[in-house]
Protein backbone atom coordinates (compact mmCIF):
# COMPACT_ATOMS: atom_id res chain seq x y z
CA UNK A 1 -48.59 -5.72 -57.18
CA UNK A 2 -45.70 -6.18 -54.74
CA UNK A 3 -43.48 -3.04 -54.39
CA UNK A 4 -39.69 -3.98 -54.56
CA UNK A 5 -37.75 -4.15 -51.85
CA UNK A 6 -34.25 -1.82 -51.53
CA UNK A 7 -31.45 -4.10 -52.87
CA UNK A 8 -28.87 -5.63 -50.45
CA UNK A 9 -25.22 -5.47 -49.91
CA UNK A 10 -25.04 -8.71 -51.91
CA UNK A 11 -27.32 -7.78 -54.43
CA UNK A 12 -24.85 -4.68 -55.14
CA UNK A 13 -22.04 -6.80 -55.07
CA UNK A 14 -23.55 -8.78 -58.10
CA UNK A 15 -24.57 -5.88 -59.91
CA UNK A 16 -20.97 -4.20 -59.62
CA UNK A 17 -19.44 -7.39 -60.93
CA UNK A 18 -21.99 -7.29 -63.54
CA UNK A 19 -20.74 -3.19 -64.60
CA UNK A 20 -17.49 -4.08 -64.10
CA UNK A 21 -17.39 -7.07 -67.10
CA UNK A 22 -19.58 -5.34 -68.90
CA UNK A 23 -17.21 -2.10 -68.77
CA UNK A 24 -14.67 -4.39 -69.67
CA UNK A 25 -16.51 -5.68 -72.66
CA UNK A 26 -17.53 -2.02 -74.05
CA UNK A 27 -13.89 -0.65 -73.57
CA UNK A 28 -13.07 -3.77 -75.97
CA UNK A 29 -15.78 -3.06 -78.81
CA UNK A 30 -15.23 0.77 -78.56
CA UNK A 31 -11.09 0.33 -79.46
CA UNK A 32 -12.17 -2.51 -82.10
CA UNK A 33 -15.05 0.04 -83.69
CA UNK A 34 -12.50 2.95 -83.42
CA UNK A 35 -10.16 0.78 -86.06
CA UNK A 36 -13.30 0.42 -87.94
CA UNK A 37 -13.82 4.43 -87.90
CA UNK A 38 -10.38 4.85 -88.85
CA UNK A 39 -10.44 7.17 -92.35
CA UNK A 40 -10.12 5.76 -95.61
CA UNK A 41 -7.21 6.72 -97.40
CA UNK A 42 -7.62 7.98 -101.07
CA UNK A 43 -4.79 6.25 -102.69
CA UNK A 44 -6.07 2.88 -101.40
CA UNK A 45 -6.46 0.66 -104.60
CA UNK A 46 -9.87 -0.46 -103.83
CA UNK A 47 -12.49 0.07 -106.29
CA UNK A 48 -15.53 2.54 -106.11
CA UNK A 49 -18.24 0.21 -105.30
CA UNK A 50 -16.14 -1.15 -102.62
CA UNK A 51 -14.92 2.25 -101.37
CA UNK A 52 -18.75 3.26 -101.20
CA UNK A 53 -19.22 0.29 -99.34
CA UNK A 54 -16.47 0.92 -97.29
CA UNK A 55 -17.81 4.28 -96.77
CA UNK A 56 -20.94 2.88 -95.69
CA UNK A 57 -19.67 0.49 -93.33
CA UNK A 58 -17.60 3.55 -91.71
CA UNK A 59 -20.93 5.63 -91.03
CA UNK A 60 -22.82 2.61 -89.61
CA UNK A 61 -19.72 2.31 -87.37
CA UNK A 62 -19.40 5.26 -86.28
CA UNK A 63 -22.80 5.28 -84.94
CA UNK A 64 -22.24 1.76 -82.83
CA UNK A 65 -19.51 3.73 -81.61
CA UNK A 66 -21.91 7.16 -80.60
CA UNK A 67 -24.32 4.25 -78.96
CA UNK A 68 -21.38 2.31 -77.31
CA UNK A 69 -19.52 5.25 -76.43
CA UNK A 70 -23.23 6.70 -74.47
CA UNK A 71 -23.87 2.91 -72.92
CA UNK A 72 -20.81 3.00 -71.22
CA UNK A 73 -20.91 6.49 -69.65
CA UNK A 74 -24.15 4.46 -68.08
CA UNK A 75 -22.01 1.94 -66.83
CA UNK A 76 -19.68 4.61 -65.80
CA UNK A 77 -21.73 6.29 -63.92
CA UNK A 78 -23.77 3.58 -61.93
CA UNK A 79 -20.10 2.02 -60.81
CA UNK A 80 -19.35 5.73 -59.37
CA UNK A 81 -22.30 5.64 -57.13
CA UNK A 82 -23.19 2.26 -56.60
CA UNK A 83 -22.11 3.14 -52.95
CA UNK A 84 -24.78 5.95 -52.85
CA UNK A 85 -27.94 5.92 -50.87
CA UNK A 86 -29.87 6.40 -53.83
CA UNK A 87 -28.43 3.40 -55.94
CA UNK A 88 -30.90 1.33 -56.93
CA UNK A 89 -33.86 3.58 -56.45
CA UNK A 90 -35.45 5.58 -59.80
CA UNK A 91 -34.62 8.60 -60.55
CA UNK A 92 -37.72 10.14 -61.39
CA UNK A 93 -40.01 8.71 -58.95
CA UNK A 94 -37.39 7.56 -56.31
CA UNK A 95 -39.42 3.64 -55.88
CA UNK A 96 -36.67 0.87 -55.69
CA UNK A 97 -35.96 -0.78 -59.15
CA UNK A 98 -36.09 -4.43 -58.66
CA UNK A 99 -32.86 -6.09 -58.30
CA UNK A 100 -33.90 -8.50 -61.56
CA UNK A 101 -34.21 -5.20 -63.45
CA UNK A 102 -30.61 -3.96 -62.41
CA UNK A 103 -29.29 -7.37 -63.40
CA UNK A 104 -30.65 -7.26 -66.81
CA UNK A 105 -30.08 -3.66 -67.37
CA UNK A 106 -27.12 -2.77 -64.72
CA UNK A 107 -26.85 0.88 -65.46
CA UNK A 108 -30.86 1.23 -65.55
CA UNK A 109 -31.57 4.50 -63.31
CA UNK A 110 -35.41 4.35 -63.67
CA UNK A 111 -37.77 1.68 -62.82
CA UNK A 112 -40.12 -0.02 -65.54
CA UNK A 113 -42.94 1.80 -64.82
CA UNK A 114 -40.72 5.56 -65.44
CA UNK A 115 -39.00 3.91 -68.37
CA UNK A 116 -42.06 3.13 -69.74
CA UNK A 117 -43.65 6.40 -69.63
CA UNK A 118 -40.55 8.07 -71.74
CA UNK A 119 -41.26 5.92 -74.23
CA UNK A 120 -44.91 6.41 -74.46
């Protein structure tokens, strides 16, 4: 198998234009799931089923907003040091990531190989 090669100043370019929309696009669903998370008053006249619903519907939105919230402290932090030597390389094993990888997954900090073995 053919190792990757380090990614290029173009390459990064693409990949910060990538973080940067997709910053854009998390800062967007975190303020619209923080309306969602917003509490539920007790003297709204909704009934119980629906307030249990509602309920419901809070919790499961409070945890997009945990996974949304984590996902863009990724982002985050791959923008801060996409001018760093060690952009682009894994962080456990320090082999480039391939720049296909980083496109897919642009605030990926391990290769496939390390990802694979935290999951396994």
């Amino acid at each position: 198998m053919n190792k990757p090669k380090t990614i290029t100043a173009s390459e990064k370019n693409l990949i910060l234009e990538k973080l940067k929309k997709e910053k854009v696009k998390l800062d967007r669903t975190i303020h619209e799931l923080r309306e969602l998370t917003q509490p539920i008053a007790p003297d709204d006249s909704i009934g119980r089923i629906s307030r249990m619903d509602a309920i419901n519907n809070r919790s499961v939105n409070e945890a997009a907003l945990r996974k949304t919230v984590e996902k863009l402290k990724t982002i985050n932090f791959a923008i801060d040091d996409i001018d760093k030597p060690y952009f682009g390389h894994c962080r456990k094993c320090g082999e480039p990531i391939p720049f296909g990888r980083l496109m897919v997954m642009p605030g990926s900090s391990t290769c496939v190989g390390c990802a694979g073995m935290a999951i396994g």
